[in-house]
C-alpha atoms as a PDB file:
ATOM      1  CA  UNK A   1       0.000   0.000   0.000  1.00  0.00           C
ATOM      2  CA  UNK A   2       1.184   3.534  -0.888  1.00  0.00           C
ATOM      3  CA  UNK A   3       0.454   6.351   1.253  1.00  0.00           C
ATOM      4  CA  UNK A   4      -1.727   9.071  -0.953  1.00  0.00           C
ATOM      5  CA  UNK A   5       0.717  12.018  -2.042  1.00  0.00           C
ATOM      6  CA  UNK A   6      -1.085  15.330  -2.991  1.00  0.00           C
ATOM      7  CA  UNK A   7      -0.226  17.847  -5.862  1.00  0.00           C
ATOM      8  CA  UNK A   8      -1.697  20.979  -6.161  1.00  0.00           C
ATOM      9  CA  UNK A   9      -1.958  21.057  -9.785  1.00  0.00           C
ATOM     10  CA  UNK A  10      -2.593  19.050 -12.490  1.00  0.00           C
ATOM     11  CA  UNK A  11      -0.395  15.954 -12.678  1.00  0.00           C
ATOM     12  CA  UNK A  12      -3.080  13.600 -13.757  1.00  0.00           C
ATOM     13  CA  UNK A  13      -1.437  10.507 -15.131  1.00  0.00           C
ATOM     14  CA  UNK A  14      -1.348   9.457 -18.796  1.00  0.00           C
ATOM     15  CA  UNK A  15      -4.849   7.649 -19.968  1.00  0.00           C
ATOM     16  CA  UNK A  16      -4.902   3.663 -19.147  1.00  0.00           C
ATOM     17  CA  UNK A  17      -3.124   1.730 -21.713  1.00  0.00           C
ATOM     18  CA  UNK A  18      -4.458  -1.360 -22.731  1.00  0.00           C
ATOM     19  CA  UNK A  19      -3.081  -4.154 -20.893  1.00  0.00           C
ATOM     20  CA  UNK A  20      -0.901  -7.193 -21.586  1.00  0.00           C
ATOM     21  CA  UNK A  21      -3.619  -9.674 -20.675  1.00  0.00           C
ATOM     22  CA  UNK A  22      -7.000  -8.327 -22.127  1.00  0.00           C
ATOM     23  CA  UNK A  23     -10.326  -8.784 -23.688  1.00  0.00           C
ATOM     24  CA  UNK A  24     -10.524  -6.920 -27.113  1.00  0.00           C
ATOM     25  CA  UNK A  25     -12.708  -6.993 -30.177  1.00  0.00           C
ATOM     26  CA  UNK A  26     -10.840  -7.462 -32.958  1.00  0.00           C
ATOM     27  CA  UNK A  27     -12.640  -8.519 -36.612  1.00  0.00           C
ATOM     28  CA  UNK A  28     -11.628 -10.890 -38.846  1.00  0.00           C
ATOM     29  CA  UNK A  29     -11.050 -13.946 -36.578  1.00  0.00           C
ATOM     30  CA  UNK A  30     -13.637 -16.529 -37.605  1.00  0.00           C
ATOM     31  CA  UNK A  31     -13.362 -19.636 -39.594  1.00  0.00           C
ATOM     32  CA  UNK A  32     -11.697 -19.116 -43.293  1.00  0.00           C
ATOM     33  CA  UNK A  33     -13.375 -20.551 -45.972  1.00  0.00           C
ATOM     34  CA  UNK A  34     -11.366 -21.940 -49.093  1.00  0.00           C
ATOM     35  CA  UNK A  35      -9.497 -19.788 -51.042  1.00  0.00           C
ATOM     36  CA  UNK A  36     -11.464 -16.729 -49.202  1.00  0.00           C
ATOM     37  CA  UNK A  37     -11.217 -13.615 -46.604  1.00  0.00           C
ATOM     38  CA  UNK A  38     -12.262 -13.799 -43.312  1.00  0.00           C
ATOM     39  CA  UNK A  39     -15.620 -13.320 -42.526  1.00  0.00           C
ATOM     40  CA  UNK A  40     -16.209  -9.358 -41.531  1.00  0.00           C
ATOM     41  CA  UNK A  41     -17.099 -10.380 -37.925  1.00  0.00           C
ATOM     42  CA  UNK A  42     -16.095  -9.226 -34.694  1.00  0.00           C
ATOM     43  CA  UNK A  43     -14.923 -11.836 -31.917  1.00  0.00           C
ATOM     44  CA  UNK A  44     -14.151 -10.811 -28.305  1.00  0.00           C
ATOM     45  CA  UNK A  45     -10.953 -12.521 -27.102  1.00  0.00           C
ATOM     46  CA  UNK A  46     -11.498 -12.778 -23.234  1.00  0.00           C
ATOM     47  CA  UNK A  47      -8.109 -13.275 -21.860  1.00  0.00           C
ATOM     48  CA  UNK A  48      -6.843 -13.206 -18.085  1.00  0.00           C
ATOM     49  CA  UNK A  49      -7.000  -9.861 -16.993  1.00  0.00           C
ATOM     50  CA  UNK A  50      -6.307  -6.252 -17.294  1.00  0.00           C
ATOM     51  CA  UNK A  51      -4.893  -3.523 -15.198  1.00  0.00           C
ATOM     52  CA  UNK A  52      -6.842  -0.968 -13.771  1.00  0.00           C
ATOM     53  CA  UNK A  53      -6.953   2.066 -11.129  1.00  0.00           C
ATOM     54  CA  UNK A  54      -6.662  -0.584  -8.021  1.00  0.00           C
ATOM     55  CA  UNK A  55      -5.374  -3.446  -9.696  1.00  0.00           C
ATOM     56  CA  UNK A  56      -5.927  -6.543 -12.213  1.00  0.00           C
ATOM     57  CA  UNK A  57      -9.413  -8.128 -12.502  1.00  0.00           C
ATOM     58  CA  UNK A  58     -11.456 -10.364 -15.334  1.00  0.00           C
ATOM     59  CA  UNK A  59     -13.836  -8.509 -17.577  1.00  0.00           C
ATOM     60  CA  UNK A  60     -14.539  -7.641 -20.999  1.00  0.00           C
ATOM     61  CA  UNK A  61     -13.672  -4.358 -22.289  1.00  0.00           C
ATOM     62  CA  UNK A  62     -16.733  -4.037 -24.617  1.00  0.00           C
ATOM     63  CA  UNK A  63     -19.517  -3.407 -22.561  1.00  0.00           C
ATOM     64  CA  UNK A  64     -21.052  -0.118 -22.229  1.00  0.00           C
ATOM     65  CA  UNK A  65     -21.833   1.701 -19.022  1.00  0.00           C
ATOM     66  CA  UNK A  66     -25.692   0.339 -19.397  1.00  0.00           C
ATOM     67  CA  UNK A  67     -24.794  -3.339 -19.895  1.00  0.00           C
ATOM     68  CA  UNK A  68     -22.435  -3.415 -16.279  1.00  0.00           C
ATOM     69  CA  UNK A  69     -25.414  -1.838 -14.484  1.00  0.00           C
ATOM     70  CA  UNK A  70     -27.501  -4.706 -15.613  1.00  0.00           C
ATOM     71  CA  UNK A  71     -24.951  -6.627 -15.235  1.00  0.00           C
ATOM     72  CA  UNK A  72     -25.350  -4.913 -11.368  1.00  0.00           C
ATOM     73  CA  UNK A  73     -29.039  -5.261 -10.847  1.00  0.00           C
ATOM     74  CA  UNK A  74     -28.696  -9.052 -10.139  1.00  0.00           C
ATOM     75  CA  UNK A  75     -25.742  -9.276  -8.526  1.00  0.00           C
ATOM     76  CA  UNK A  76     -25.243 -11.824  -5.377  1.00  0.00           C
ATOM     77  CA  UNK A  77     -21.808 -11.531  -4.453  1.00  0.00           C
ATOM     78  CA  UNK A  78     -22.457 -10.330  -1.041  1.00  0.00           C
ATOM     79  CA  UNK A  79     -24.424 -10.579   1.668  1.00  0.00           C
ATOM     80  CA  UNK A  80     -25.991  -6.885   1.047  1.00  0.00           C
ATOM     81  CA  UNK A  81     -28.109  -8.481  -1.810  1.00  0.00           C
ATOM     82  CA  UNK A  82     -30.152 -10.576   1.119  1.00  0.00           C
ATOM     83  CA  UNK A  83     -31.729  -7.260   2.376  1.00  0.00           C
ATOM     84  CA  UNK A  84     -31.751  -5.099  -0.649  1.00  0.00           C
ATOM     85  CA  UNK A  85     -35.073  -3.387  -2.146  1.00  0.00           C
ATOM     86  CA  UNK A  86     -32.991  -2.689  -5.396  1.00  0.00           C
ATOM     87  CA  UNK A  87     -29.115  -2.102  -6.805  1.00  0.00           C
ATOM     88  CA  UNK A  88     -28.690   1.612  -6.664  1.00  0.00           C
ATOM     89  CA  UNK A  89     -25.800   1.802  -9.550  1.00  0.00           C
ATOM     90  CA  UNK A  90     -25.688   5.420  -9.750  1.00  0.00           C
ATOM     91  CA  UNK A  91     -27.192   8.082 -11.884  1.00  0.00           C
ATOM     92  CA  UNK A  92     -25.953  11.026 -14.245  1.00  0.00           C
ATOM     93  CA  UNK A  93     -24.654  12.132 -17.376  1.00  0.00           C
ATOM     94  CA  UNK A  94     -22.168   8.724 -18.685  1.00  0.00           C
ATOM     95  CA  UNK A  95     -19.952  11.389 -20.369  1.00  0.00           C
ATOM     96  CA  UNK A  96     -19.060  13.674 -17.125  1.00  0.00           C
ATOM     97  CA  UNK A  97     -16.274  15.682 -16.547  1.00  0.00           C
ATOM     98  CA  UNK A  98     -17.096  15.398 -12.826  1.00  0.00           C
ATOM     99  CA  UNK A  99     -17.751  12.281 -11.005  1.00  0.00           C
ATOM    100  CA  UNK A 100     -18.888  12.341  -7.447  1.00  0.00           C
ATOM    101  CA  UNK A 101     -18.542   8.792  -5.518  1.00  0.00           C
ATOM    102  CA  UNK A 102     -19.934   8.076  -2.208  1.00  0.00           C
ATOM    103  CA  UNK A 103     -20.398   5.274   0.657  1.00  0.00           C
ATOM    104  CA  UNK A 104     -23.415   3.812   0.087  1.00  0.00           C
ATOM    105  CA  UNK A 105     -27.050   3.828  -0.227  1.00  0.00           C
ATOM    106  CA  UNK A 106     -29.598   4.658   2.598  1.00  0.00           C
ATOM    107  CA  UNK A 107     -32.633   3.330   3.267  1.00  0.00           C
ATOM    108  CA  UNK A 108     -34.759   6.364   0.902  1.00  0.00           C
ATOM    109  CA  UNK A 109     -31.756   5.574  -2.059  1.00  0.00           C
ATOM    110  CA  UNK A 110     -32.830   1.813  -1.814  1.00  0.00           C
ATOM    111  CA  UNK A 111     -36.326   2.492  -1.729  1.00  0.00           C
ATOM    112  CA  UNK A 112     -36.212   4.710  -4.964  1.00  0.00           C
ATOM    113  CA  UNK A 113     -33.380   3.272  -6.688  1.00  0.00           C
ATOM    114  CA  UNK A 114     -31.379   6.686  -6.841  1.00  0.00           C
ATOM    115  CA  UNK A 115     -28.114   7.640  -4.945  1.00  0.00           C
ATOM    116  CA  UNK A 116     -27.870  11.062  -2.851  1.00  0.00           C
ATOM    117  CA  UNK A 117     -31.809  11.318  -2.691  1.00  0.00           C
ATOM    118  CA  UNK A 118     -32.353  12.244   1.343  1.00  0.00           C
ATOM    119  CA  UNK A 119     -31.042  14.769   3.282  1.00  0.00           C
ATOM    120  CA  UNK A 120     -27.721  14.049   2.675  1.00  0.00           C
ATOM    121  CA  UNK A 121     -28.378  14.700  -1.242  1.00  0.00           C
ATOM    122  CA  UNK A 122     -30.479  17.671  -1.026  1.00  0.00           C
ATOM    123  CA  UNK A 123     -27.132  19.201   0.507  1.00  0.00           C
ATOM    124  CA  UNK A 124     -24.747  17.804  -2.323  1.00  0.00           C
ATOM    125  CA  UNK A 125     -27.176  19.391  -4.857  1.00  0.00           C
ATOM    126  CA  UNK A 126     -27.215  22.694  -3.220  1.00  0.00           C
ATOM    127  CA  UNK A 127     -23.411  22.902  -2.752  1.00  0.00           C
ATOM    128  CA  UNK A 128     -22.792  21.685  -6.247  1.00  0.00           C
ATOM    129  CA  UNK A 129     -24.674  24.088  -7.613  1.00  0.00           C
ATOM    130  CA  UNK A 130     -23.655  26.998  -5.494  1.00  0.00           C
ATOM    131  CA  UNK A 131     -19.890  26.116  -6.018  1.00  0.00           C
ATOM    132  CA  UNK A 132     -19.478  24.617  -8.871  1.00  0.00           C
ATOM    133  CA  UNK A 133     -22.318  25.602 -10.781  1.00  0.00           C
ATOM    134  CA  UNK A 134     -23.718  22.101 -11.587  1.00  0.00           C
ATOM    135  CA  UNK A 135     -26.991  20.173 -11.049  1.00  0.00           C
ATOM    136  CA  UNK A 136     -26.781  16.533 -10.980  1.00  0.00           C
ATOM    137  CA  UNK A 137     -27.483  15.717 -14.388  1.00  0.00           C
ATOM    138  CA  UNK A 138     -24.291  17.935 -15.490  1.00  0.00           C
ATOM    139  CA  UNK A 139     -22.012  14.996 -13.475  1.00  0.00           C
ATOM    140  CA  UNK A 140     -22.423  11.425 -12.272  1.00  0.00           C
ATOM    141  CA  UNK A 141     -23.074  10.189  -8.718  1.00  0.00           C
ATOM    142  CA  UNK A 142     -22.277   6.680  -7.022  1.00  0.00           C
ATOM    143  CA  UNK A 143     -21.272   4.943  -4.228  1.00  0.00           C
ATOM    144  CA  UNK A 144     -18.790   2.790  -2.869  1.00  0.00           C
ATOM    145  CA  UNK A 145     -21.576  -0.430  -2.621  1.00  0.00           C
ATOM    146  CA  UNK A 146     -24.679  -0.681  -4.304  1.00  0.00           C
ATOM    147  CA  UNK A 147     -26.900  -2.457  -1.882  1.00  0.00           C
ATOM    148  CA  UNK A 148     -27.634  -0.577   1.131  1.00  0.00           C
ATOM    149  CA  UNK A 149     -25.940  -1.998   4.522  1.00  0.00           C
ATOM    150  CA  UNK A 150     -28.512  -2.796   6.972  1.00  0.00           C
ATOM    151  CA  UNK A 151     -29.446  -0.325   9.298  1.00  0.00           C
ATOM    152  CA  UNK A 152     -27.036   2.098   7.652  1.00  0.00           C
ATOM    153  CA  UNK A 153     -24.249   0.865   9.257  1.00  0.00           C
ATOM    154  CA  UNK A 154     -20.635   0.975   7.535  1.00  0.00           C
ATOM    155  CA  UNK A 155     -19.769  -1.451   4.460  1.00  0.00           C
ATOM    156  CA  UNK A 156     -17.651  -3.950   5.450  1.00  0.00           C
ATOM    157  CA  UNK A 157     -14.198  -5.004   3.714  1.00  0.00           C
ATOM    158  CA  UNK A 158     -15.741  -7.865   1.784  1.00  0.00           C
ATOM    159  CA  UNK A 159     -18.953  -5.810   0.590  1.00  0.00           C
ATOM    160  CA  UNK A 160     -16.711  -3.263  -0.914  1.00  0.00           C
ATOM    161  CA  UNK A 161     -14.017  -6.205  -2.298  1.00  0.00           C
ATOM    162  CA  UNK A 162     -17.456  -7.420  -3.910  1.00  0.00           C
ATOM    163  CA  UNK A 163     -18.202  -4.243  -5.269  1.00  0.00           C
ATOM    164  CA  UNK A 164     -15.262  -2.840  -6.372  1.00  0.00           C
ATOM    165  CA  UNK A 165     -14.754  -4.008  -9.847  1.00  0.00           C
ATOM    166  CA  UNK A 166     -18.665  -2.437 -10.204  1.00  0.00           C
ATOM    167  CA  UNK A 167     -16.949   1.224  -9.321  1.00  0.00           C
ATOM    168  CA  UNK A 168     -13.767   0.776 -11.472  1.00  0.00           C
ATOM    169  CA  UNK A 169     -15.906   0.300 -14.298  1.00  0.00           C
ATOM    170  CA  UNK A 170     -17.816   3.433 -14.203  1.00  0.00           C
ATOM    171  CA  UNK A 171     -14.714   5.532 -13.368  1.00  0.00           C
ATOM    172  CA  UNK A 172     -13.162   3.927 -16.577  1.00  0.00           C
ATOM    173  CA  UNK A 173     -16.117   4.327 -18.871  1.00  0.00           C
ATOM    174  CA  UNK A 174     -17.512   7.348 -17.540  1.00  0.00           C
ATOM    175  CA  UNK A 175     -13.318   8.778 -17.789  1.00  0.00           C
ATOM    176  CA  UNK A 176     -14.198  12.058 -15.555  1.00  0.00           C
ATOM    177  CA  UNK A 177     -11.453  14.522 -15.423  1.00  0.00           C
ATOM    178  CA  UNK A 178     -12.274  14.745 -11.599  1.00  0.00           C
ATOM    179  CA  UNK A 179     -13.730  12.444  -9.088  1.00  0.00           C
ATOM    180  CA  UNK A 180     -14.711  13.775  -5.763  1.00  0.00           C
ATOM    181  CA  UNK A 181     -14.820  11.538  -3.116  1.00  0.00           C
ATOM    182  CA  UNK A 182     -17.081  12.116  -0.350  1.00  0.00           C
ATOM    183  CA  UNK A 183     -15.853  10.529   3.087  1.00  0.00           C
ATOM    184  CA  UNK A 184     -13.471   7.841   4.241  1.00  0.00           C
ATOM    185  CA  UNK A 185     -14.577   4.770   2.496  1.00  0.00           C
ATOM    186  CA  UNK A 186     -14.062   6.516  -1.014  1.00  0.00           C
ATOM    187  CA  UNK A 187     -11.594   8.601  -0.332  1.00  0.00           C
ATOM    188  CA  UNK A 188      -9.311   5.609   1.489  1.00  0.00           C
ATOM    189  CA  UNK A 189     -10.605   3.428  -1.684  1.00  0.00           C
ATOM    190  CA  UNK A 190      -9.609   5.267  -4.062  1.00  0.00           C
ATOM    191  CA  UNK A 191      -6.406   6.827  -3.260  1.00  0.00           C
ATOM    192  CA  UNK A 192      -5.535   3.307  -1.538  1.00  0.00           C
ATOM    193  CA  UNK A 193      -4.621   4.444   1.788  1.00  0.00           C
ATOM    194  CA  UNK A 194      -5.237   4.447   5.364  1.00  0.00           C
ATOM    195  CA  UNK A 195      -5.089   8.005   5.883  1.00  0.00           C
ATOM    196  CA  UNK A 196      -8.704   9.459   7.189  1.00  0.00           C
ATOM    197  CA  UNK A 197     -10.815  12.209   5.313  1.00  0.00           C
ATOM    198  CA  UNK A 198      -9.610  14.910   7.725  1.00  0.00           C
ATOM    199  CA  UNK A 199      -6.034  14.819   6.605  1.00  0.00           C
ATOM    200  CA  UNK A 200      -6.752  14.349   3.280  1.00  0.00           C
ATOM    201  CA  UNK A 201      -9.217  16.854   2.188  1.00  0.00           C
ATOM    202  CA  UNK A 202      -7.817  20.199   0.887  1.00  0.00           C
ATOM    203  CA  UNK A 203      -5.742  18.560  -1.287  1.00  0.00           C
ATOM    204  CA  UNK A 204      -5.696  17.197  -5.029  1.00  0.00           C
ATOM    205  CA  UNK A 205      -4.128  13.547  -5.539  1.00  0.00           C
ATOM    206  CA  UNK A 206      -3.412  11.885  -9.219  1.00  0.00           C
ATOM    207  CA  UNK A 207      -5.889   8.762  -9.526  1.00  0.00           C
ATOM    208  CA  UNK A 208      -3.270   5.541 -10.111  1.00  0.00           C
ATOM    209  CA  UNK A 209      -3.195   4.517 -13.675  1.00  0.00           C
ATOM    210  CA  UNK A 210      -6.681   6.888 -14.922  1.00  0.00           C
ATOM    211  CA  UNK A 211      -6.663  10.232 -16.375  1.00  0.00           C
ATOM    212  CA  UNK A 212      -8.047  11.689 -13.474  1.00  0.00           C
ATOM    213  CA  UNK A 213      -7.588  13.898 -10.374  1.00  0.00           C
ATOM    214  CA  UNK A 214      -9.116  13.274  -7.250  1.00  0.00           C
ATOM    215  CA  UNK A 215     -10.517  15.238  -4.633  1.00  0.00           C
ATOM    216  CA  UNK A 216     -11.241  14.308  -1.011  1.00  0.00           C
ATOM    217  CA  UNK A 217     -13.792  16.111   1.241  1.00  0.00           C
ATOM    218  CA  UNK A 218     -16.603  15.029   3.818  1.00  0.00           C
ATOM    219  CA  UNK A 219     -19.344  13.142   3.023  1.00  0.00           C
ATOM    220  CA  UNK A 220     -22.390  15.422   2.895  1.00  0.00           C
ATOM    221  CA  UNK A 221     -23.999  13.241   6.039  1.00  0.00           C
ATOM    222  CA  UNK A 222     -20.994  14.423   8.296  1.00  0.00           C
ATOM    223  CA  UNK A 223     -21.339  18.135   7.276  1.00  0.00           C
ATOM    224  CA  UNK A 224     -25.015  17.532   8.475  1.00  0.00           C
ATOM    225  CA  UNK A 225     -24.109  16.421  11.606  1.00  0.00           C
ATOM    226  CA  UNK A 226     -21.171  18.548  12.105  1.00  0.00           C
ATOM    227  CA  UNK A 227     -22.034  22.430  11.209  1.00  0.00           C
ATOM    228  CA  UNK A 228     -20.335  25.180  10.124  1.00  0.00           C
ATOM    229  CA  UNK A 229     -17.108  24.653  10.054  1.00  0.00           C
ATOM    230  CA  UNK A 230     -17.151  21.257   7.793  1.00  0.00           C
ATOM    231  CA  UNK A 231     -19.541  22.700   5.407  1.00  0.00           C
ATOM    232  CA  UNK A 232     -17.533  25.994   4.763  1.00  0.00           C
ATOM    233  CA  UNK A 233     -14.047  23.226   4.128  1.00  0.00           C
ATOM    234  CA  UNK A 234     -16.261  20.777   2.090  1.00  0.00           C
ATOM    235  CA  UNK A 235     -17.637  24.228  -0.020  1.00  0.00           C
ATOM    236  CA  UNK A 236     -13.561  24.783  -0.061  1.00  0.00           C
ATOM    237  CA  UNK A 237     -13.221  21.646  -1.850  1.00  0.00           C
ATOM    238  CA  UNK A 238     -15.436  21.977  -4.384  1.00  0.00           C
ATOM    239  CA  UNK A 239     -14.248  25.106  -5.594  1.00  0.00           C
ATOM    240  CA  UNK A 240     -11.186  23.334  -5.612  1.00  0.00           C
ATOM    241  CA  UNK A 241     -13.005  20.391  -8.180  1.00  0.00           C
ATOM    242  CA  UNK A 242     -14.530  23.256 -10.096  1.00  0.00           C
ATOM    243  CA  UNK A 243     -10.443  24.751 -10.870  1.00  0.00           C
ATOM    244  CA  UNK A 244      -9.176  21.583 -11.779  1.00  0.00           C
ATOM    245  CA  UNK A 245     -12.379  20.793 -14.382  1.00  0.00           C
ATOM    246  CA  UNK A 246     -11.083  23.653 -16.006  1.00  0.00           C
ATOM    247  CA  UNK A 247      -7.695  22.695 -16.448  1.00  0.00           C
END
């Protein structure tokens, strides 16, 4: 593990290359017939793995962002699907610059299907739109796990190992220039440390192999809680977002 290391400008990595061990689609690979060309087809080779921002997992490359949500919406690898009303994948524009990414669902997300629909959300849209100038349809919200943890308590390490490739796969289709990350379970997730939202927010840090920058700051259910002082830093760090969007 790597401790998170902050820049203050824009030292986003280089885009994700393809990896050594991939799937592609590639035409041209079915059966020859005699004396002829390849049939215009296209094949998908699925091979091991590939590399991505928190390491090397199986999928296909060819699926769209609507295909891995319902590839989402029935999936049983934890527990968290026991108790669930409904997957809450996320919601925005696929092509955003801006990428907000949060804990998890509550029991009003699960109920409608939506993230960032209570309290908590109401508070995210204000704030976004006040310092950044956005409305939710302008980015793209999700969370760390997609079923909602009973009784809203925290996810646990093998309910977000479960639904971590789901994440990586919107961060690499969606390809936002800056993900926000709102609390310690996406902030620590993301930026693969153990290093708590407190000490990170305020700062910018380079997303590991993805074009992206990300940007720490409270969830919007702790600036609830905690007043004044929390909301004024978290309104700090969205101004900082909105800069490095324009970059």
């Amino acid at each position: 593990m790597v401790d998170a290391k902050p820049v203050d400008h824009d030292l986003r990595p280089s885009s994700l290359l393809p990896a050594q061990n991939t799937s592609i689609a590639v035409s041209g690979l079915g059966p020859r017939r005699s004396g002829g060309a390849a049939p215009a087809q296209v094949h998908i080779l699925r091979l091991p793995y590939r590399i991505c921002w928190w390491g090397a997992y199986s999928w296909p490359v060819t699926l769209t962002l609507a295909e891995v949500a319902a590839e989402a919406a029935d999936c049983t690898k934890c527990g968290l699907a026991q108790g669930r009303t409904q997957v809450v994948f996320g919601m925005g524009n696929p092509s955003a610059d801006l990428m907000f990414v949060g804990e998890g669902p509550g029991a009003e997300e699960d109920k409608q299907g939506l993230p960032f629909v209570g309290r908590s959300g109401k508070l995210l849209d204000r704030l976004m739109a006040e310092e950044i100038g956005l409305n939710r349809d302008s980015c793209y919200i999700a969370n760390v796990v997609k079923c909602r943890p009973p009784g809203n308590r925290d996810p646990k390490p093998d309910e977000i190992a479960a639904c971590r490739p789901w994440l990586e796969h919107q961060v690499e289709l969606i390809a936002p220039k800056v993900v926000v990350t709102l609390g310690n379970f996406s902030s620590k997730l993301l930026l693969d440390t153990k290093t708590g939202i407190t000490k990170l927010r305020g700062q910018s840090y380079p997303m590991p192999n993805a074009d992206a920058v990300i940007i720490p700051t409270y969830h919007p259910a702790a600036v609830l809680r905690g007043g004044g002082l929390q909301e004024a830093q978290m309104r700090s760090d969205l101004v900082r977002a909105r800069m490095a969007m324009s970059r």
